[in-house]
PDB file of N, CA and C in Angstrom:
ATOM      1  N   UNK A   1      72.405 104.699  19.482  1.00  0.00           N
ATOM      2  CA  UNK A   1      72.149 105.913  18.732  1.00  0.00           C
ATOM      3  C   UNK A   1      72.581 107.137  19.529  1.00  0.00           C
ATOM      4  N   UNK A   2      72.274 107.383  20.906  1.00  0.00           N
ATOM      5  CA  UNK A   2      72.410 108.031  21.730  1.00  0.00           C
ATOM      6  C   UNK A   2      73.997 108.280  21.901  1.00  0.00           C
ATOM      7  N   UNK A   3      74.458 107.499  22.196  1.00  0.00           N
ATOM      8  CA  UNK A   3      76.461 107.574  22.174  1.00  0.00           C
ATOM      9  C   UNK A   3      76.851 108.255  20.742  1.00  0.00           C
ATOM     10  N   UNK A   4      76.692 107.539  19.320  1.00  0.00           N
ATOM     11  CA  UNK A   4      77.026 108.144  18.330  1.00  0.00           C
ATOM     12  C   UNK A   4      76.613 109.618  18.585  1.00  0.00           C
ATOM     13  N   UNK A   5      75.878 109.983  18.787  1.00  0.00           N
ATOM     14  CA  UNK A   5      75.310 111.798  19.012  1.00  0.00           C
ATOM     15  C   UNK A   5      76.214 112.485  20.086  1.00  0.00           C
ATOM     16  N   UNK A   6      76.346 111.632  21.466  1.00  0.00           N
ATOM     17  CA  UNK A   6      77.001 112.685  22.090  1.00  0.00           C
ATOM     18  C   UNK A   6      78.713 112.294  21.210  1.00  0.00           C
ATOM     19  N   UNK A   7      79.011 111.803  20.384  1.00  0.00           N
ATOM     20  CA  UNK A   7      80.343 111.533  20.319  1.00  0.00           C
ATOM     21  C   UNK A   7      80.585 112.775  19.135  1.00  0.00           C
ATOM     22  N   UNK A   8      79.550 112.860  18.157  1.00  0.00           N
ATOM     23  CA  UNK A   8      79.747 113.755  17.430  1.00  0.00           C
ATOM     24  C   UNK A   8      79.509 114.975  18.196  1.00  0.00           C
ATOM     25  N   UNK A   9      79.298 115.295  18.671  1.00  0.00           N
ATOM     26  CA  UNK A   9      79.106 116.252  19.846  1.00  0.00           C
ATOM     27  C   UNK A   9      79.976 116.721  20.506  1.00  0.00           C
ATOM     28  N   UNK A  10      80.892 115.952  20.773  1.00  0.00           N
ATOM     29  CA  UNK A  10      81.900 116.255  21.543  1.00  0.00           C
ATOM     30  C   UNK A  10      83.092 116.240  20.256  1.00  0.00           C
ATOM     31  N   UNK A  11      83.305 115.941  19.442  1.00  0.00           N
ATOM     32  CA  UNK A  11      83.963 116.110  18.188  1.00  0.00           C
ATOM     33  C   UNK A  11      83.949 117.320  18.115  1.00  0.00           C
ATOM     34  N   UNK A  12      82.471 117.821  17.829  1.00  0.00           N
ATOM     35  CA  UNK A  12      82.307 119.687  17.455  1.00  0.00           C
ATOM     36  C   UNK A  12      82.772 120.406  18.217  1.00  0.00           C
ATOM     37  N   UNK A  13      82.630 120.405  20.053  1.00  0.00           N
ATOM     38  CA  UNK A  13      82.578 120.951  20.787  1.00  0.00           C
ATOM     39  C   UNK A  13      84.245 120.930  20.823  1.00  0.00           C
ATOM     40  N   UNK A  14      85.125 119.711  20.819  1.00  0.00           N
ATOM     41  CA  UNK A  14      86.419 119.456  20.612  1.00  0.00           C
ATOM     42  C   UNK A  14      87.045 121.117  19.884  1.00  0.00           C
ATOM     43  N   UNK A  15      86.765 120.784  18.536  1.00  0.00           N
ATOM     44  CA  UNK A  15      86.762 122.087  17.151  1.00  0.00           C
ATOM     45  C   UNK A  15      86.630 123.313  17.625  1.00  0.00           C
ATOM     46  N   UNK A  16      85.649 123.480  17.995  1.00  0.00           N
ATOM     47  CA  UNK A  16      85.417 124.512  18.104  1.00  0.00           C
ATOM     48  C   UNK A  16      85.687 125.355  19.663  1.00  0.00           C
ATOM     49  N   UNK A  17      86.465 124.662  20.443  1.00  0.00           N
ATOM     50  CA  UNK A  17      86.222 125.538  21.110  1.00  0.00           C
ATOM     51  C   UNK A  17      87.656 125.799  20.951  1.00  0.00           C
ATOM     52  N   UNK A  18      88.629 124.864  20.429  1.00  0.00           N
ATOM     53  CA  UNK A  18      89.764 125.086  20.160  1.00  0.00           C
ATOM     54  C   UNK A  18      89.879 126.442  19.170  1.00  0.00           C
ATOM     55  N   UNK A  19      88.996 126.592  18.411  1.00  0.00           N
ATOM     56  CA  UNK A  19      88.978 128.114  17.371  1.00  0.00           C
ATOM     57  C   UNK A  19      88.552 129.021  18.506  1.00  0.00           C
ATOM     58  N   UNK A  20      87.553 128.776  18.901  1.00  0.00           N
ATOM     59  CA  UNK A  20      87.212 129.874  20.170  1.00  0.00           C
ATOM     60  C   UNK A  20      88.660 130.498  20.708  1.00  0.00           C
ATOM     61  N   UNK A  21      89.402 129.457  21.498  1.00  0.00           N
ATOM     62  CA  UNK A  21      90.708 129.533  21.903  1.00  0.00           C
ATOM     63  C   UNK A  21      91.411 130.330  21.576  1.00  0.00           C
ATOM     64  N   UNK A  22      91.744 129.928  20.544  1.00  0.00           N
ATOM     65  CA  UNK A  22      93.037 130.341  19.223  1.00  0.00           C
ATOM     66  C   UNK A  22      92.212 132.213  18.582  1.00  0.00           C
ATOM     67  N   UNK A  23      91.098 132.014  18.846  1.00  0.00           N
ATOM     68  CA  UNK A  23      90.772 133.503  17.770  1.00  0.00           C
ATOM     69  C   UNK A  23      90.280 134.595  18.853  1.00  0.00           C
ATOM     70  N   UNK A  24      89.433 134.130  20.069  1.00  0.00           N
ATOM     71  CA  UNK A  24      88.517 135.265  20.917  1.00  0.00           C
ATOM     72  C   UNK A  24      89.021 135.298  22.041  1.00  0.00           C
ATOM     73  N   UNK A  25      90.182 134.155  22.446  1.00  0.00           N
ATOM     74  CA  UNK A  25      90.605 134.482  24.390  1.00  0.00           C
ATOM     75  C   UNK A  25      91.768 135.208  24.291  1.00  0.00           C
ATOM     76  N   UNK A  26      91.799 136.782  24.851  1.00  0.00           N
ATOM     77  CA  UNK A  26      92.787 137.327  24.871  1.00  0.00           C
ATOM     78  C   UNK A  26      94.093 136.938  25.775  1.00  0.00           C
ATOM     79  N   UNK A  27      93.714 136.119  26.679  1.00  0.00           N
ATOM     80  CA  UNK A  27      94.029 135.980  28.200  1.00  0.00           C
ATOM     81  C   UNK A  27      95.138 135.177  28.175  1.00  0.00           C
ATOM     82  N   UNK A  28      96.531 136.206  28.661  1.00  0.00           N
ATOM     83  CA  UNK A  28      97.591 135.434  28.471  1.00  0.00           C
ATOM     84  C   UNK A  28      97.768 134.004  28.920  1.00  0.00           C
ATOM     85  N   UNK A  29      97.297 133.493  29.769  1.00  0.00           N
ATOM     86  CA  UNK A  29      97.025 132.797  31.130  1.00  0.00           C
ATOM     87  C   UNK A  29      96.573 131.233  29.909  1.00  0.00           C
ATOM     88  N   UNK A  30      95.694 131.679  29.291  1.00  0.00           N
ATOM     89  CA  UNK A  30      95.540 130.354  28.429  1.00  0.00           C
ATOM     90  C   UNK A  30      96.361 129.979  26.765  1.00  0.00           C
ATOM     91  N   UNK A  31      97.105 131.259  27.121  1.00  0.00           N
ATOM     92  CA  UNK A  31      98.295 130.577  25.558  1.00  0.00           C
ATOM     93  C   UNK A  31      98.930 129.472  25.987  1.00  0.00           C
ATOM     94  N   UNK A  32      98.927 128.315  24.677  1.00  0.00           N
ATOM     95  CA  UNK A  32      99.498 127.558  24.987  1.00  0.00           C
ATOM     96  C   UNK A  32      98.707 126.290  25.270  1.00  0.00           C
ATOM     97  N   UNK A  33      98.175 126.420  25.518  1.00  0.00           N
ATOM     98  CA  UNK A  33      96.965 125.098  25.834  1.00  0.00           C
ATOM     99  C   UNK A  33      96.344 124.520  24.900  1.00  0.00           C
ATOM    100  N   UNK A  34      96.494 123.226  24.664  1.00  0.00           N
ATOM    101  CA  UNK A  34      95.863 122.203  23.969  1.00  0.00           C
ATOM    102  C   UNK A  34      94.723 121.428  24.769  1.00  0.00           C
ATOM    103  N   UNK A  35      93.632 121.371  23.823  1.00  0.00           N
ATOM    104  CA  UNK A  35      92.658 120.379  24.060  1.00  0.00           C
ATOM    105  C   UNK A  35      92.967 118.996  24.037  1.00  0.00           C
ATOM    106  N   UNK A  36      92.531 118.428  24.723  1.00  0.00           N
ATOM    107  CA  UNK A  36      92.862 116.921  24.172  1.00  0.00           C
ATOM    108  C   UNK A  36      91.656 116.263  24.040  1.00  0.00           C
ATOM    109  N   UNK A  37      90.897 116.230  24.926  1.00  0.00           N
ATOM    110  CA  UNK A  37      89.049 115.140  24.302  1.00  0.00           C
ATOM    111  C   UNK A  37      88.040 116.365  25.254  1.00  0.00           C
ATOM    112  N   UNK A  38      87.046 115.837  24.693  1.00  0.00           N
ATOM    113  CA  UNK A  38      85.620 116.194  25.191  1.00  0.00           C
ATOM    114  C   UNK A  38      84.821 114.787  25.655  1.00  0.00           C
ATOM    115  N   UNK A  39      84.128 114.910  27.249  1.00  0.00           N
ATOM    116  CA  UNK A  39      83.006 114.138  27.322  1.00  0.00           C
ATOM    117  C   UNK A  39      82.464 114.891  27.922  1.00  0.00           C
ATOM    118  N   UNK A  40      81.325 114.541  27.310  1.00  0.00           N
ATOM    119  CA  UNK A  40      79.543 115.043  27.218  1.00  0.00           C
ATOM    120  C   UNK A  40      78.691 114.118  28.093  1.00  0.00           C
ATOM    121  N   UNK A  41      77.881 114.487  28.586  1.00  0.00           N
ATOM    122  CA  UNK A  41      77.142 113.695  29.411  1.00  0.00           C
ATOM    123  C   UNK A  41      76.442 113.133  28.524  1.00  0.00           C
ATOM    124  N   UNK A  42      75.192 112.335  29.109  1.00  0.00           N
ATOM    125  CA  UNK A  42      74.321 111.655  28.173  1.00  0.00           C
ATOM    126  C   UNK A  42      73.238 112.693  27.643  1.00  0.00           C
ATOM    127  N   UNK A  43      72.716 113.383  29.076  1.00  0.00           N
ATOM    128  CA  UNK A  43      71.849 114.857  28.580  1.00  0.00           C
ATOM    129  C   UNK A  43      72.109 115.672  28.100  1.00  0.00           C
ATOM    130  N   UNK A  44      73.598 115.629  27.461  1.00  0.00           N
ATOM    131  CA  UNK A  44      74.385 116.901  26.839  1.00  0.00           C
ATOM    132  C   UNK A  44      74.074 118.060  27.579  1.00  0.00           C
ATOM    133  N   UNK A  45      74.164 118.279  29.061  1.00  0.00           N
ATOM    134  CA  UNK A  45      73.871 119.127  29.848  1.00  0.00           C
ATOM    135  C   UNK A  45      75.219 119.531  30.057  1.00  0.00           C
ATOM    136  N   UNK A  46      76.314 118.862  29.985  1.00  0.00           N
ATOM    137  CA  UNK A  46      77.689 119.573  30.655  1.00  0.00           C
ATOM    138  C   UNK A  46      78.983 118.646  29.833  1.00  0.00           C
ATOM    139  N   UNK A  47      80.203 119.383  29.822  1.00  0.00           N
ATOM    140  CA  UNK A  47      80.894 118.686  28.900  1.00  0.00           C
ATOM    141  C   UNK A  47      82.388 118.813  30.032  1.00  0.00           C
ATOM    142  N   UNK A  48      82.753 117.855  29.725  1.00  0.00           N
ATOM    143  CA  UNK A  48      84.073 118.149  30.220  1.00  0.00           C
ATOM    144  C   UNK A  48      85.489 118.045  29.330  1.00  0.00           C
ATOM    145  N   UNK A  49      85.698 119.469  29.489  1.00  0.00           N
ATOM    146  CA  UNK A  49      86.833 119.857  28.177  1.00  0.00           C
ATOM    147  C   UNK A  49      88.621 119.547  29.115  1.00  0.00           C
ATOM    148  N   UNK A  50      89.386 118.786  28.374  1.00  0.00           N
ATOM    149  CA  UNK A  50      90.392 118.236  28.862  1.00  0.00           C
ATOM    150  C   UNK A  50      91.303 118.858  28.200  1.00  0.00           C
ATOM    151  N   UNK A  51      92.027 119.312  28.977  1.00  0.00           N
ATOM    152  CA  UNK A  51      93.499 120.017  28.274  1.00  0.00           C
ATOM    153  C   UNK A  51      94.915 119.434  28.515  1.00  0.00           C
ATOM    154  N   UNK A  52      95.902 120.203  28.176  1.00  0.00           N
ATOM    155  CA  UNK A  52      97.424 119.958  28.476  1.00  0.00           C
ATOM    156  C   UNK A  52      97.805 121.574  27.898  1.00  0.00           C
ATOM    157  N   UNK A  53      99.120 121.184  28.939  1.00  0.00           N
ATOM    158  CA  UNK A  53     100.000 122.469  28.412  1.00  0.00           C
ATOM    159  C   UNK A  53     101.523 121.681  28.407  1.00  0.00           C
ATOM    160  N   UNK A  54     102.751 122.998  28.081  1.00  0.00           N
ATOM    161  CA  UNK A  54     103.848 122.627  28.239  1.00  0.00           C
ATOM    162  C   UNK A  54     104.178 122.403  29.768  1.00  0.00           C
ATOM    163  N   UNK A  55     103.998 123.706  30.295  1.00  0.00           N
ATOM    164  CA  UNK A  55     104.567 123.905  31.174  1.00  0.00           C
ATOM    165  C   UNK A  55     104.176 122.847  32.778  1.00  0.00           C
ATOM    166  N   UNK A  56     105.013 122.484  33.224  1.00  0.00           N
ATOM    167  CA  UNK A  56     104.333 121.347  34.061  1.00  0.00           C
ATOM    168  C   UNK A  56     104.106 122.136  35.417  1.00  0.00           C
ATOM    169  N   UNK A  57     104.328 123.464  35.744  1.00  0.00           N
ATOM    170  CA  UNK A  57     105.225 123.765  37.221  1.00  0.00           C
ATOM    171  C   UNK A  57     103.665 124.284  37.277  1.00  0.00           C
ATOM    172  N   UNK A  58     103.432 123.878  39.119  1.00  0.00           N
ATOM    173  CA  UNK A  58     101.999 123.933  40.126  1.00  0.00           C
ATOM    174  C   UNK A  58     101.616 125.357  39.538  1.00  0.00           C
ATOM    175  N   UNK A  59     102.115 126.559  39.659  1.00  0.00           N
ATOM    176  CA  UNK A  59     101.989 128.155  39.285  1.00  0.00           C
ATOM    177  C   UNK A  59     101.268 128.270  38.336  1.00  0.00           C
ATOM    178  N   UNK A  60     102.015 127.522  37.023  1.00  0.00           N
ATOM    179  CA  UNK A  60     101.015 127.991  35.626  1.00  0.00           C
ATOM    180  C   UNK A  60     100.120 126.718  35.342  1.00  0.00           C
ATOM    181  N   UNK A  61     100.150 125.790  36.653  1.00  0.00           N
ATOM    182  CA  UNK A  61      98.633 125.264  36.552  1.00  0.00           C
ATOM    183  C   UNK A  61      97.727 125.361  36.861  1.00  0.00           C
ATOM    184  N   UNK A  62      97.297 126.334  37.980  1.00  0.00           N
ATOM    185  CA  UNK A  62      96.770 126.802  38.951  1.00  0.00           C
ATOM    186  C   UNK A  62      96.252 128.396  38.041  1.00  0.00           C
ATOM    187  N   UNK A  63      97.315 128.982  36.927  1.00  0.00           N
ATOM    188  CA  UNK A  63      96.897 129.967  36.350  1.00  0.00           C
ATOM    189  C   UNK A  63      96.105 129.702  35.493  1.00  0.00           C
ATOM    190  N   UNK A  64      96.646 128.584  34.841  1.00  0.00           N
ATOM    191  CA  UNK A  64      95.692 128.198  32.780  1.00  0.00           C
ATOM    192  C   UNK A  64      94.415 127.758  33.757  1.00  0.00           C
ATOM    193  N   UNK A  65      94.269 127.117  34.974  1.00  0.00           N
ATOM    194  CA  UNK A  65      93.135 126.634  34.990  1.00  0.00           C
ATOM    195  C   UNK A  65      91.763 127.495  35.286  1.00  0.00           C
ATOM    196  N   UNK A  66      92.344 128.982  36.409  1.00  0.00           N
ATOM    197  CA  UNK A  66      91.624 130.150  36.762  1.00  0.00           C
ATOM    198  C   UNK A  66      91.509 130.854  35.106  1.00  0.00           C
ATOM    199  N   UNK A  67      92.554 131.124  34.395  1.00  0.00           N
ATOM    200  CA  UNK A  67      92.208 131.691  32.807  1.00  0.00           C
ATOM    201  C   UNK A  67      91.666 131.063  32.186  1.00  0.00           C
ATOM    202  N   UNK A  68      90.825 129.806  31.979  1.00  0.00           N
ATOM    203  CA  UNK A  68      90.039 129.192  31.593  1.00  0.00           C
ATOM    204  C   UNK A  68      88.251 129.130  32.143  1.00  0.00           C
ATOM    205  N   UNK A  69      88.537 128.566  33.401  1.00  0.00           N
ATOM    206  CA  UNK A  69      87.357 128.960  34.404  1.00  0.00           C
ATOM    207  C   UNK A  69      86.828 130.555  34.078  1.00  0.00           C
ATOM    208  N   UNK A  70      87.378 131.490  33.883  1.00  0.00           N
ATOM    209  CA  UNK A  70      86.884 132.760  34.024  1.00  0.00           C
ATOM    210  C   UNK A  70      86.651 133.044  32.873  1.00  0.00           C
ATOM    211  N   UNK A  71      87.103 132.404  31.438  1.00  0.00           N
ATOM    212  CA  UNK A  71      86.726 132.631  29.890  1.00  0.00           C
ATOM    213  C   UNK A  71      85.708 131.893  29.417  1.00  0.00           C
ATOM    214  N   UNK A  72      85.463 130.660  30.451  1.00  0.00           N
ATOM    215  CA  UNK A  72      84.404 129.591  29.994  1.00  0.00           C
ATOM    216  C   UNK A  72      83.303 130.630  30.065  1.00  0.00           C
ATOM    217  N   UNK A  73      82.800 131.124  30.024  1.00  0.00           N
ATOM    218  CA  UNK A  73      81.131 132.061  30.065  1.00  0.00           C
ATOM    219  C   UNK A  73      81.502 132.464  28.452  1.00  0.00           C
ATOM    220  N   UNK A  74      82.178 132.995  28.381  1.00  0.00           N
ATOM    221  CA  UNK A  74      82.705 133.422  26.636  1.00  0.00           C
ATOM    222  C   UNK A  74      82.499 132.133  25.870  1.00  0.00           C
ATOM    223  N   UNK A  75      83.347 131.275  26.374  1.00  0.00           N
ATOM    224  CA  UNK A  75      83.750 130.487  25.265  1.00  0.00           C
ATOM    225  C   UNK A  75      82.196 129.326  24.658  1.00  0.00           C
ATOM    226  N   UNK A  76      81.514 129.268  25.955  1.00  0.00           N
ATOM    227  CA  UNK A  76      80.087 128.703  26.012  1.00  0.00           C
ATOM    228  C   UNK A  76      79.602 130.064  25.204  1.00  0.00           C
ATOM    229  N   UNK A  77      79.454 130.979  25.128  1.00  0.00           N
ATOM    230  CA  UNK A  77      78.354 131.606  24.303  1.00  0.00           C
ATOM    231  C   UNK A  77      78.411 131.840  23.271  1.00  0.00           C
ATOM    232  N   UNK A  78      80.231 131.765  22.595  1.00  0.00           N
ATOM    233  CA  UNK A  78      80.449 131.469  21.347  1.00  0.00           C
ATOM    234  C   UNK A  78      79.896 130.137  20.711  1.00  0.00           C
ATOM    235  N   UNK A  79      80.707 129.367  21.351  1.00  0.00           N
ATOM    236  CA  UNK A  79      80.293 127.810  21.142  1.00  0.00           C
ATOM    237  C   UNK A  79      78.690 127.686  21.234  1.00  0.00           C
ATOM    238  N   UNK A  80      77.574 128.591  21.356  1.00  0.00           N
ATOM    239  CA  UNK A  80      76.247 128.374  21.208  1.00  0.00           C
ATOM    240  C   UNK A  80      75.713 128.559  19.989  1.00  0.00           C
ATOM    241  N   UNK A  81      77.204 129.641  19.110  1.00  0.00           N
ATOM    242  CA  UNK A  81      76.430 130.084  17.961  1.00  0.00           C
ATOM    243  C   UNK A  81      76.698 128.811  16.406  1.00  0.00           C
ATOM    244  N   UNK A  82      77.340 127.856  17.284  1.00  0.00           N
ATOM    245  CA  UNK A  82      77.785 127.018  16.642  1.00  0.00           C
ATOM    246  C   UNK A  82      76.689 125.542  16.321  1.00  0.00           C
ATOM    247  N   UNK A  83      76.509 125.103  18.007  1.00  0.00           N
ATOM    248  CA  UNK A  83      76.245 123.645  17.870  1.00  0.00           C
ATOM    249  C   UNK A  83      74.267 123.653  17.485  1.00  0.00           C
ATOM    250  N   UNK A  84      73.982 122.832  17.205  1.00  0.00           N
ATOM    251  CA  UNK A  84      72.963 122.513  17.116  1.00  0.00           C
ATOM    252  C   UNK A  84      72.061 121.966  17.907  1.00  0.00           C
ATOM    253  N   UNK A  85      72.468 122.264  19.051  1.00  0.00           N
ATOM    254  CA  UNK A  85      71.436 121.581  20.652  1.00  0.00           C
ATOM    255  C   UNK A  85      70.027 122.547  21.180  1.00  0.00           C
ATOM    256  N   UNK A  86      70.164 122.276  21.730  1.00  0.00           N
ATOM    257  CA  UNK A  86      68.674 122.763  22.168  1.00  0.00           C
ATOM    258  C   UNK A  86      69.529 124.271  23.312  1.00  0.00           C
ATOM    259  N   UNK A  87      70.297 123.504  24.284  1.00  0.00           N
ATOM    260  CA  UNK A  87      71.105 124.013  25.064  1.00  0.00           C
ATOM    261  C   UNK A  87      72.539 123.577  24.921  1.00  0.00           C
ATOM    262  N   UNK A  88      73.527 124.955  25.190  1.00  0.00           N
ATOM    263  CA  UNK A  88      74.884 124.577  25.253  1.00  0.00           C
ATOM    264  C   UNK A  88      75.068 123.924  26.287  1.00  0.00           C
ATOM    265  N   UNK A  89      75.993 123.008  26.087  1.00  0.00           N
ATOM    266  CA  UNK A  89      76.454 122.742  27.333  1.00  0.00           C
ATOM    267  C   UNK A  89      77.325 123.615  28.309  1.00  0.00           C
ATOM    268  N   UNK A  90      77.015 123.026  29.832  1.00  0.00           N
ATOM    269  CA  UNK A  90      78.124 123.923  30.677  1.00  0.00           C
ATOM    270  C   UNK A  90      79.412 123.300  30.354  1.00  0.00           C
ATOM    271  N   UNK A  91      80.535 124.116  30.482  1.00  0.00           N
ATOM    272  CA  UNK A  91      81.857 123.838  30.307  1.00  0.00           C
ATOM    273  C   UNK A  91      82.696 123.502  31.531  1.00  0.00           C
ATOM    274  N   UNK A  92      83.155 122.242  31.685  1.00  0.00           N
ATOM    275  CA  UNK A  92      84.012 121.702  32.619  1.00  0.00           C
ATOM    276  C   UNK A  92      85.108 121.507  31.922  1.00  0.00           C
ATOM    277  N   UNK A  93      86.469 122.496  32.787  1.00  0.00           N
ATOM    278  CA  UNK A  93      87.782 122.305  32.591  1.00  0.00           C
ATOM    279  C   UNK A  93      88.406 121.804  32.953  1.00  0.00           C
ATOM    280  N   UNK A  94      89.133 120.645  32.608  1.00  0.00           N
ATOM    281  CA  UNK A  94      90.414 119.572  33.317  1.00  0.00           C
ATOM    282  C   UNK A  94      90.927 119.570  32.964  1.00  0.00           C
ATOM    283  N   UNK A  95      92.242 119.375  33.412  1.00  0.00           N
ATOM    284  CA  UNK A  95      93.930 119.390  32.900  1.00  0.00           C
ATOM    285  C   UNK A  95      93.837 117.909  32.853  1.00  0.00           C
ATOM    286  N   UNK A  96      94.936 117.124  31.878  1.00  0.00           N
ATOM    287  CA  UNK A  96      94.716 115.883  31.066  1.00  0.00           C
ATOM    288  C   UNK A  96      96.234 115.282  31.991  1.00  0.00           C
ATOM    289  N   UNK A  97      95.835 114.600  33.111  1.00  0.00           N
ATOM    290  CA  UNK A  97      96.707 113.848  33.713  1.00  0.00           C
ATOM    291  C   UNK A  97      97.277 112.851  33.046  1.00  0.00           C
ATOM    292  N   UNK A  98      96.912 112.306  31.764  1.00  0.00           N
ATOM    293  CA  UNK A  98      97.241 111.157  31.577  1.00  0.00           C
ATOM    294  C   UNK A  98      98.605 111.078  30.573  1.00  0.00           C
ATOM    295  N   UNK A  99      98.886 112.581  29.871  1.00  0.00           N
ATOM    296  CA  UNK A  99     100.823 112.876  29.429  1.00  0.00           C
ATOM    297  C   UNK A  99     101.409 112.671  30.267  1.00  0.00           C
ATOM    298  N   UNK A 100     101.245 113.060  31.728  1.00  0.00           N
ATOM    299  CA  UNK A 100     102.176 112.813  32.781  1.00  0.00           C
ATOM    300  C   UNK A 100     102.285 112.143  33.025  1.00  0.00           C
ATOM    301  N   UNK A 101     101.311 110.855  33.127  1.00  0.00           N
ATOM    302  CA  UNK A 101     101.290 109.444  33.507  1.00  0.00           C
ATOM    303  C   UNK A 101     102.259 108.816  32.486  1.00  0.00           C
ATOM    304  N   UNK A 102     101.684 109.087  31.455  1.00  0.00           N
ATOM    305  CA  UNK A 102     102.615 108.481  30.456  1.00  0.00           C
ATOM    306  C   UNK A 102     103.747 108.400  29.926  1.00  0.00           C
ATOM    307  N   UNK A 103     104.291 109.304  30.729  1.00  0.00           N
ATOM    308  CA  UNK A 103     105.766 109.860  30.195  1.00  0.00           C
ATOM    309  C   UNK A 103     106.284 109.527  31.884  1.00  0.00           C
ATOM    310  N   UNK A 104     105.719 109.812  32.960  1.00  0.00           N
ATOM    311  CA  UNK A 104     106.428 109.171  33.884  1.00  0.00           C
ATOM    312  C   UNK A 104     106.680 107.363  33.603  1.00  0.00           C
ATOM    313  N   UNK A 105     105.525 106.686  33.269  1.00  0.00           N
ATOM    314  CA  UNK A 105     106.079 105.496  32.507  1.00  0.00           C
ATOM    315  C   UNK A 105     107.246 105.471  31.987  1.00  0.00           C
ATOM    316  N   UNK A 106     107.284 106.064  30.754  1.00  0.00           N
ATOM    317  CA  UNK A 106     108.367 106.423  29.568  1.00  0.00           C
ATOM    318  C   UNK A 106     109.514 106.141  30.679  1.00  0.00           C
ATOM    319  N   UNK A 107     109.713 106.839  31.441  1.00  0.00           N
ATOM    320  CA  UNK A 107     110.915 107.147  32.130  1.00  0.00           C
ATOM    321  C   UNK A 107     111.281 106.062  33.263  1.00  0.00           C
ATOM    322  N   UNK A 108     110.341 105.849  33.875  1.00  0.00           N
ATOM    323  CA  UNK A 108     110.843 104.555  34.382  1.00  0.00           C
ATOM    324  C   UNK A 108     111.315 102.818  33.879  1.00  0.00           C
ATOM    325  N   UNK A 109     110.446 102.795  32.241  1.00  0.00           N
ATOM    326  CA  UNK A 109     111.138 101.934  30.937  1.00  0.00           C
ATOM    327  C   UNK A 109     112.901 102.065  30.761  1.00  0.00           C
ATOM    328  N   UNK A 110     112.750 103.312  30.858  1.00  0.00           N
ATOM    329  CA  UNK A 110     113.876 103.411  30.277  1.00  0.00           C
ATOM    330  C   UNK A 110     115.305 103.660  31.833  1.00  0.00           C
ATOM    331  N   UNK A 111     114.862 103.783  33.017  1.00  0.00           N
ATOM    332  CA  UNK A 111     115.333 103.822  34.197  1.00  0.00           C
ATOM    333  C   UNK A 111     115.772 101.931  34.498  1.00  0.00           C
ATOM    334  N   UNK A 112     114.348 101.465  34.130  1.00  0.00           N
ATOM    335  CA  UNK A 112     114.795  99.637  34.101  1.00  0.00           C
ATOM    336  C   UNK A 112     115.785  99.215  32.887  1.00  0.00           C
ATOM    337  N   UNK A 113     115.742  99.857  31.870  1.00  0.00           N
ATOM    338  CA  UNK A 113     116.396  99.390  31.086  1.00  0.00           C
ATOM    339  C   UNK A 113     117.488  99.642  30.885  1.00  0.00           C
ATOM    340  N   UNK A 114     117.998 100.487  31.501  1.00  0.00           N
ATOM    341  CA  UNK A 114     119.523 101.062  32.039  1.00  0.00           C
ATOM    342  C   UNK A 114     120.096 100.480  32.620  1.00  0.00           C
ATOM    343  N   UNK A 115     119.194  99.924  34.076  1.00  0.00           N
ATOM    344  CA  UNK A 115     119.870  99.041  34.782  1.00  0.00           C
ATOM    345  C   UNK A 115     120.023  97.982  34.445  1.00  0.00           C
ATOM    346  N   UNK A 116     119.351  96.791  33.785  1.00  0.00           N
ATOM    347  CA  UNK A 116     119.806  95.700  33.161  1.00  0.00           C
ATOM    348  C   UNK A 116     120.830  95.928  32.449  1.00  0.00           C
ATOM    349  N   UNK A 117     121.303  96.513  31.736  1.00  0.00           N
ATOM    350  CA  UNK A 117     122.814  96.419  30.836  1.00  0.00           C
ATOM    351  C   UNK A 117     123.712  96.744  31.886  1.00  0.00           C
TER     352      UNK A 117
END
């Protein structure tokens, strides 16, 4: 019962903070950024919001991640007027390692498969 709740939970929190995003962060620093999942703890005490961007280079990762960190106080107090918890959760920001993983795959598929022909 407990999992189904934080999952819808993190569904909402998913939504909405992506509108948060898109409508209340002025901050050039986070255009461009996609969410990709939410996990929620079990106490729904803290969430960890996972992103991606285009741009791959160390500079504007090091930027979206400080323009995020410094909007999360916003984006948590919007996102309070939303969910139905007792308490919002705190907002944990991560960049979503796992496009890169996956596409460095991609590329080495296709690096082996070059060389066989």
């Amino acid at each position: 019962m407990s999992n189904h709740r934080q999952g819808r939970i993190a569904q909402e929190i998913l939504k909405r903070v992506t509108q948060i995003l898109n409508e209340n962060v002025r901050d050039p620093r986070v255009e461009g950024v996609t969410l990709t999942d939410v996990e929620v703890t079990g106490d729904l005490q803290q969430a960890k919001v996972f992103y991606s961007t285009l741009d791959d280079s160390d500079k504007k990762k090091a930027a979206t991640q400080e323009g995020l960190e410094q909007a999360s106080g916003l984006i948590r107090k919007e996102l309070g007027q939303y969910l139905t918890t007792y308490h919002t959760p705190e907002l944990l920001f991560r960049r979503d390692e796992s496009l890169e993983y996956g596409n460095r795959i991609d590329q080495l598929l296709k690096q082996l498969h070059s060389e066989n022909e």
